[in-house]
Protein backbone atom coordinates (compact mmCIF):
# COMPACT_ATOMS: atom_id res chain seq x y z
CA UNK A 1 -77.35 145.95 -91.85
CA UNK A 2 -74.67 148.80 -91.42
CA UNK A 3 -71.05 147.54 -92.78
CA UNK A 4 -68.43 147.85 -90.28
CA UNK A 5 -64.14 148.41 -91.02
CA UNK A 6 -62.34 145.60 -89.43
CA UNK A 7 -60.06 148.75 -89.05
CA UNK A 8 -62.62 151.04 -86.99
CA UNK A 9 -63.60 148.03 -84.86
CA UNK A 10 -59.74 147.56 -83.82
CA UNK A 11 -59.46 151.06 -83.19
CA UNK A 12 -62.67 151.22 -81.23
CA UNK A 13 -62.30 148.32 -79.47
CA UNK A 14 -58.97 149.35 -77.88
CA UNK A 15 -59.92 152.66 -77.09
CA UNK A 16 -62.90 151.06 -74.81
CA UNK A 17 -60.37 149.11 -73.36
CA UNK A 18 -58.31 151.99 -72.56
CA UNK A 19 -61.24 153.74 -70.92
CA UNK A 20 -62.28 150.72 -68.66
CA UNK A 21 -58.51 150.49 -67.54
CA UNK A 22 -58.88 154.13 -66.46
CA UNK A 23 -62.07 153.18 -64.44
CA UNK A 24 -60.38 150.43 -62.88
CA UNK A 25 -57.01 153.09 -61.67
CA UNK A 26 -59.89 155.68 -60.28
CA UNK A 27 -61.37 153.03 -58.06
CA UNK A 28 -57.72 151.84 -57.24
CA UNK A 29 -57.05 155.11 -56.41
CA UNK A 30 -60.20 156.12 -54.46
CA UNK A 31 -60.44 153.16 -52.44
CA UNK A 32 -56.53 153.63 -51.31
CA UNK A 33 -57.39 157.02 -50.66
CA UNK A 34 -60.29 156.76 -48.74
CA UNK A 35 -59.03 154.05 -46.37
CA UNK A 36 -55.54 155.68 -45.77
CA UNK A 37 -57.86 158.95 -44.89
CA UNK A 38 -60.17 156.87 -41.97
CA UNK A 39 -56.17 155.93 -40.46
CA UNK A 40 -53.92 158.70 -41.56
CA UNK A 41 -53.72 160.86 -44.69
CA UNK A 42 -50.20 160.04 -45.10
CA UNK A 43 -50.38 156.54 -45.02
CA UNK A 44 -51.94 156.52 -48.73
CA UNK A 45 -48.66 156.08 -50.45
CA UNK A 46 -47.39 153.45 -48.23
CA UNK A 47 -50.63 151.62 -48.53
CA UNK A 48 -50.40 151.52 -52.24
CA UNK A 49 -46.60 150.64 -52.33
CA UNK A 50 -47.71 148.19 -50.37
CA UNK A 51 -49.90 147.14 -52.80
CA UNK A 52 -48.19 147.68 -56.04
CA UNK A 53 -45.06 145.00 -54.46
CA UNK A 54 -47.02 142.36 -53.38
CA UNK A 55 -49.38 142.45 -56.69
CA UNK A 56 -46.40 142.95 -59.17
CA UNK A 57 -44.65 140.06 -57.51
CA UNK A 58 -47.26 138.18 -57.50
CA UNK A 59 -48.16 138.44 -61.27
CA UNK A 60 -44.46 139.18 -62.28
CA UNK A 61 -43.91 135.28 -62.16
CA UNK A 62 -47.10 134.52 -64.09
CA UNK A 63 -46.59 137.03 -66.75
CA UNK A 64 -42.75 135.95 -67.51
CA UNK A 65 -43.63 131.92 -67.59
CA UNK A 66 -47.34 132.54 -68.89
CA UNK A 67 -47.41 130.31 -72.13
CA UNK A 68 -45.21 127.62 -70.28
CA UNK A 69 -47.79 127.25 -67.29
CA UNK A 70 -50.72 127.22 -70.05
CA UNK A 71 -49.21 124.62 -72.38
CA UNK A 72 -48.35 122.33 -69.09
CA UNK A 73 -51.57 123.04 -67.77
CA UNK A 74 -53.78 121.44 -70.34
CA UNK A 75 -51.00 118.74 -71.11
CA UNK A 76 -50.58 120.00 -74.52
CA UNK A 77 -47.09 118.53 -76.41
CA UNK A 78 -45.20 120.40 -79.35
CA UNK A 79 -46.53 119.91 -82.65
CA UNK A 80 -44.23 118.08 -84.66
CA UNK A 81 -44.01 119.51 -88.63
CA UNK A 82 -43.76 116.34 -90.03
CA UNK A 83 -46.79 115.29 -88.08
CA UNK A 84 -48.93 118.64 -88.88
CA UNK A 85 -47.57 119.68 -92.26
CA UNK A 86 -50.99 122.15 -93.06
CA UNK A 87 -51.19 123.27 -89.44
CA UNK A 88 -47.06 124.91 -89.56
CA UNK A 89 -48.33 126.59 -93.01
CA UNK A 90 -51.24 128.25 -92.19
CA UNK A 91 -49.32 129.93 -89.44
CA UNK A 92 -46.00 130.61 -91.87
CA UNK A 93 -48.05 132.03 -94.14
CA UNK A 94 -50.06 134.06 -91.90
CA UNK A 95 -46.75 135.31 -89.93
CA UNK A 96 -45.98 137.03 -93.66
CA UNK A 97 -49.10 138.25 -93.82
CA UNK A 98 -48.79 140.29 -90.76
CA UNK A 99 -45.33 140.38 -89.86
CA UNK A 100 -45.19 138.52 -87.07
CA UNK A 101 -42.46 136.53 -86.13
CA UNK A 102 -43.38 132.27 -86.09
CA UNK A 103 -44.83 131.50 -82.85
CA UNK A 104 -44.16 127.68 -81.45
CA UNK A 105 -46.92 125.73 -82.39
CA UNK A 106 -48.48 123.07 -79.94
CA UNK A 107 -51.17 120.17 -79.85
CA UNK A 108 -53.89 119.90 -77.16
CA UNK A 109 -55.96 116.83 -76.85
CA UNK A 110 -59.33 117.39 -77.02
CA UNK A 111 -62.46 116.77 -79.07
CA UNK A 112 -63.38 120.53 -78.91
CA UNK A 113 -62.81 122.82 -81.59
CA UNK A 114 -60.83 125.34 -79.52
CA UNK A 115 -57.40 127.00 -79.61
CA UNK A 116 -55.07 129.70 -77.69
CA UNK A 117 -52.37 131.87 -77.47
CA UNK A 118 -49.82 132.97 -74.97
CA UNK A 119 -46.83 134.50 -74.30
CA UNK A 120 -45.37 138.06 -72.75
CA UNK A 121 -44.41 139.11 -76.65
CA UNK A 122 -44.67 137.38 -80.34
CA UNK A 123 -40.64 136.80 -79.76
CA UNK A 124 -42.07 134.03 -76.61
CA UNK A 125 -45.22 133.22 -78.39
CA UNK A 126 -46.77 130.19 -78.36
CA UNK A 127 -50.26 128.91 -80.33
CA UNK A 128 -52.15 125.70 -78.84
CA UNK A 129 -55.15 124.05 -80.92
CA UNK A 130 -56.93 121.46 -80.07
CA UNK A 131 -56.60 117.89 -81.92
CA UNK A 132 -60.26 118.62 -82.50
CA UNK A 133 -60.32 121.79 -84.40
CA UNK A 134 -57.91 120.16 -86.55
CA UNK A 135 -59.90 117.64 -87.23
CA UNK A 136 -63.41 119.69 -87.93
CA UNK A 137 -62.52 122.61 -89.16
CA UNK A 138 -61.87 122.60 -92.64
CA UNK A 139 -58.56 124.65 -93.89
CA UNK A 140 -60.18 128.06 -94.19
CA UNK A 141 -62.06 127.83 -91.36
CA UNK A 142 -59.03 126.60 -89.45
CA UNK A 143 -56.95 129.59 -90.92
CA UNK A 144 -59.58 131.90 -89.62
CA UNK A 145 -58.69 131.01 -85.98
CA UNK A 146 -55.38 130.61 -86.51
CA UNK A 147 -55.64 134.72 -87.50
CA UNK A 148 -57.17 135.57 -84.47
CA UNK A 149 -54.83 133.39 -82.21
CA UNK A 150 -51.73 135.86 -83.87
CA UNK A 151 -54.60 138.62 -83.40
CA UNK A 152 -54.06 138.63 -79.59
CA UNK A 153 -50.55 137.89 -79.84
CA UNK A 154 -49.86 141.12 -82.69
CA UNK A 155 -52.21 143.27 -80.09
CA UNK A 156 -50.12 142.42 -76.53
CA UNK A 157 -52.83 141.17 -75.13
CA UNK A 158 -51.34 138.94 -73.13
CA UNK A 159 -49.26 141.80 -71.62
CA UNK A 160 -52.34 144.05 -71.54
CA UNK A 161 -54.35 141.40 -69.52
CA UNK A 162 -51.59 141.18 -67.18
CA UNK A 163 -51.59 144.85 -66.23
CA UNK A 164 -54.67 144.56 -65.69
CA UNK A 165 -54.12 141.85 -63.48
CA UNK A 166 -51.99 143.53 -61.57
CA UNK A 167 -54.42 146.38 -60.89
CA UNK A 168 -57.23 144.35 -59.76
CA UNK A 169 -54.88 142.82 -57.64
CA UNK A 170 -54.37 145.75 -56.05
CA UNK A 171 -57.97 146.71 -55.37
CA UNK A 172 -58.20 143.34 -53.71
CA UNK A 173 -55.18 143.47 -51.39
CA UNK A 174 -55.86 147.05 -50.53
CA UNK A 175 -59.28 145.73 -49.63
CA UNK A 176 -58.28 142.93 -47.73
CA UNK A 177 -55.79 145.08 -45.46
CA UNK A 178 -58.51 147.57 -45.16
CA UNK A 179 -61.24 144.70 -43.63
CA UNK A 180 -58.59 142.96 -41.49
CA UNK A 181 -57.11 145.99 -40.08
CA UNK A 182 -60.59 146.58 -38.99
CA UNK A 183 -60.00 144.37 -36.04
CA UNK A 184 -57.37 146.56 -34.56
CA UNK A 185 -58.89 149.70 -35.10
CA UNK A 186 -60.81 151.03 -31.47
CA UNK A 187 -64.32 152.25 -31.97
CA UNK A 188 -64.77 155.80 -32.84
CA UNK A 189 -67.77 157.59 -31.51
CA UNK A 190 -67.33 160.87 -33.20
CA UNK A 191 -70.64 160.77 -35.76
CA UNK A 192 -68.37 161.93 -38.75
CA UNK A 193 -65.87 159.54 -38.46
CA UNK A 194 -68.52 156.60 -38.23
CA UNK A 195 -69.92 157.72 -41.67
CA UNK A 196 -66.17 157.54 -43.25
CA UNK A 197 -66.20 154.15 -41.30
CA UNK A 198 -68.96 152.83 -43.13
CA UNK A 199 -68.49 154.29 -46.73
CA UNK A 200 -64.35 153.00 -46.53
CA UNK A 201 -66.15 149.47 -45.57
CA UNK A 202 -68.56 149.54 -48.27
CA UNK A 203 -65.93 150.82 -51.12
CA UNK A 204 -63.65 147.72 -49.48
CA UNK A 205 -66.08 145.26 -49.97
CA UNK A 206 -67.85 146.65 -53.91
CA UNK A 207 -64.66 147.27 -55.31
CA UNK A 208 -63.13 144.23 -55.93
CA UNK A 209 -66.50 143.59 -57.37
CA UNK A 210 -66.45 146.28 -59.52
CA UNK A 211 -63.06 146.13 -60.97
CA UNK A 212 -63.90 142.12 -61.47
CA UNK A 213 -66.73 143.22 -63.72
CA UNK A 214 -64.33 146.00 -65.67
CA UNK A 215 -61.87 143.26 -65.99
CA UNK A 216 -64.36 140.59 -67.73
CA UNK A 217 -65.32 143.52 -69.82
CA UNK A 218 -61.99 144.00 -71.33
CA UNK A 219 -61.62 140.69 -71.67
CA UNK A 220 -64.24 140.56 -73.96
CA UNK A 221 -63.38 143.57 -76.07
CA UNK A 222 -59.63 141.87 -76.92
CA UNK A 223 -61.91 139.14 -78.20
CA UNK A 224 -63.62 141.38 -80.15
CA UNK A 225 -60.23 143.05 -81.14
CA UNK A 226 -59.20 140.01 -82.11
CA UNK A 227 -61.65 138.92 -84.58
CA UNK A 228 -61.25 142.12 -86.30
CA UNK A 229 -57.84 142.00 -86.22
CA UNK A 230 -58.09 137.94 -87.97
CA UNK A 231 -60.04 139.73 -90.72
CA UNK A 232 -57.85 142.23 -91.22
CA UNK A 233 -55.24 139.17 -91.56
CA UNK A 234 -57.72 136.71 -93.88
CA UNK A 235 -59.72 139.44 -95.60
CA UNK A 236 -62.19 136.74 -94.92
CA UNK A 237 -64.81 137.33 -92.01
CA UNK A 238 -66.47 134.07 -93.61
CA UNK A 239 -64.04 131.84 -92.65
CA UNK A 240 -63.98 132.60 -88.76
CA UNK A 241 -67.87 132.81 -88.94
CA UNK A 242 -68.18 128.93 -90.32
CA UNK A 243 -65.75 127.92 -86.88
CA UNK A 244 -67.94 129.61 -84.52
CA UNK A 245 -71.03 128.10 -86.24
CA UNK A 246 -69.37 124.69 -85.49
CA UNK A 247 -68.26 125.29 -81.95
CA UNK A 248 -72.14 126.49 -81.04
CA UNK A 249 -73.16 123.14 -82.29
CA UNK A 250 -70.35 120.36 -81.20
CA UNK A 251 -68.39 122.40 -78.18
CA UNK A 252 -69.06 120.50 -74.57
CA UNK A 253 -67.62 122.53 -71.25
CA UNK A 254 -63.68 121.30 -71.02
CA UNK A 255 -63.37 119.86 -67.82
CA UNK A 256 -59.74 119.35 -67.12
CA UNK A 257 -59.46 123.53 -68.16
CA UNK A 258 -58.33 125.55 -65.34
CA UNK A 259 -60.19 129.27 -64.65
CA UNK A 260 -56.88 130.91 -65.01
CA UNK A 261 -56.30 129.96 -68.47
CA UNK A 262 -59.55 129.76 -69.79
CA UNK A 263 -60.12 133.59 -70.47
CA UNK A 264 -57.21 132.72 -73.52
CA UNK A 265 -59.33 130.21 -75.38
CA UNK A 266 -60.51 131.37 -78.55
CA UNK A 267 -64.06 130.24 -77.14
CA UNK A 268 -64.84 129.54 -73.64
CA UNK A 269 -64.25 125.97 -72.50
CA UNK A 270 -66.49 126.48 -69.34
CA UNK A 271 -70.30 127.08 -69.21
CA UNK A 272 -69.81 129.54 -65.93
CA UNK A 273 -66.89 131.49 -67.51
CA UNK A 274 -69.12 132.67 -71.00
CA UNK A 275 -68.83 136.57 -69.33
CA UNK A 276 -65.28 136.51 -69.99
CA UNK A 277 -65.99 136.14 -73.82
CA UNK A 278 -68.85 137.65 -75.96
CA UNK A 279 -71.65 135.17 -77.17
CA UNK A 280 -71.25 133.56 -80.14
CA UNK A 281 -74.07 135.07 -81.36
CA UNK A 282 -72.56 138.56 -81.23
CA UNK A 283 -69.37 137.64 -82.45
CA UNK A 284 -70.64 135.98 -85.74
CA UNK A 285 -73.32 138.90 -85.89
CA UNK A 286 -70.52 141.49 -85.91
CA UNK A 287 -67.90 139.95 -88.11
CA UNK A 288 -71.39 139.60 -90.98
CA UNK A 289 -70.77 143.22 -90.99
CA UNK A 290 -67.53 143.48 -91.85
């Protein structure tokens, strides 16, 4: 089995990232261009002005507010230090570790063993566990996810997922004009123009498909990023290995878990959401290499 650097798989896994966000601004820009060239050539920067304001306002709100619409979401309540004496020191003593400032700490309730972060920057983080990881997870094991939790938070990630929120917002409304201006376009019999017709159609209708699929993808590579980064935190792969071994055996899908704020989980709380995180089976395969 070939070792791997929790370093290299950092490095590599935001790099892939990287590339899949350029895939996502050539479709953006493709599509805009090829439906603003069926109306008028010089429509294509209005269309994606157009665009760009009604996505960035849209996910401006979101981004700013993110960890206070997760933690009210999933009726989570600050964790008092008194109350969770082990649970504030794992995270103290991991903020020294990496540098990080401390991050408000809540408490979910849930028999899962699950956890999250949000937040626009680690000065508005927050970190949310479950009352059931705390209770199964023994303090190593506990650590380990705590590492990865200040993993996405160190990386941006939430700030990263949001631009690319933004962008596949874009594809979508640019799409959606495209189709519904359809309506009010008159028929064009000229043969070439049918053909640009029919390819703007089909780019309008794949490529909020497509740039859905990119976006999963990334999602999972920030989980990947993460990991590393908790080992590079721990020095101890072990310890996030014997969580995920838990969760595959005692995790049940978390019904009162929205879809917009289930991506952050450390492990998926929802059965049809698993493509926004890798298996668990890959996950604890890859960090036995490191």
């Amino acid at each position: 089995m070939k070792h791997i650097d929790f370093r290299d798989q950092i490095q590599r896994n935001k790099l892939k990232s990287f590339f899949l966000i350029t895939i996502i601004s050539i479709i953006l820009i493709a599509l805009g261009y090829a439906i603003s060239f069926m109306f008028a050539p010089e429509l294509f920067f209005t269309i994606m002005i157009i665009a760009i304001m009604i996505s960035v306002g849209y996910t401006w709100f979101s981004f700013y507010n993110s960890h206070k619409i997760a933690i009210k979401s999933v009726g989570a309540k600050l964790a008092k230090r008194s109350e969770y004496p082990d649970y504030y020191r794992l995270v103290e003593g991991l903020t020294i570790a990496s540098g990080l400032p401390m991050p408000k700490l809540y408490i979910m309730p849930s028999k899962n063993i699950n956890a999250f972060a949000s937040g626009r920057n680690p000065q508005n983080a927050v970190i949310c566990v479950t009352t059931g990881i705390l209770e199964k997870l023994d303090r190593r094991e506990l650590e380990g996810v705590l590492a990865h939790e200040l993993g996405h938070i160190a990386n941006y990630d939430i700030r990263f997922i949001t631009l690319v929120s933004v962008m596949v917002g874009m594809v979508a409304i640019i799409s959606q004009i495209f189709l519904r201006s359809m309506w009010f376009r008159s028929s064009d019999d000229n043969k070439a123009g049918m053909i640009i017709m029919i390819i703007g159609i089909v780019m309008a209708i794949l490529a909020p498909i497509a740039v859905q699929l990119v976006q999963l993808s990334i999602s999972r590579k920030r989980e990947f990023t993460a990991d590393a980064t908790a080992v590079k935190f721990t020095r101890n792969p072990q310890a996030l290995i014997g969580a995920l071994e838990k969760i595959k055996h005692e995790n049940t899908p978390e019904k009162k878990v929205s879809k917009a704020i289930a991506p952050l989980f450390f492990s998926s709380p929802m059965k049809n959401l698993t493509s926004t995180h890798p298996s668990l089976e890959k996950r604890i395969e890859t960090l036995k290499r490191m």
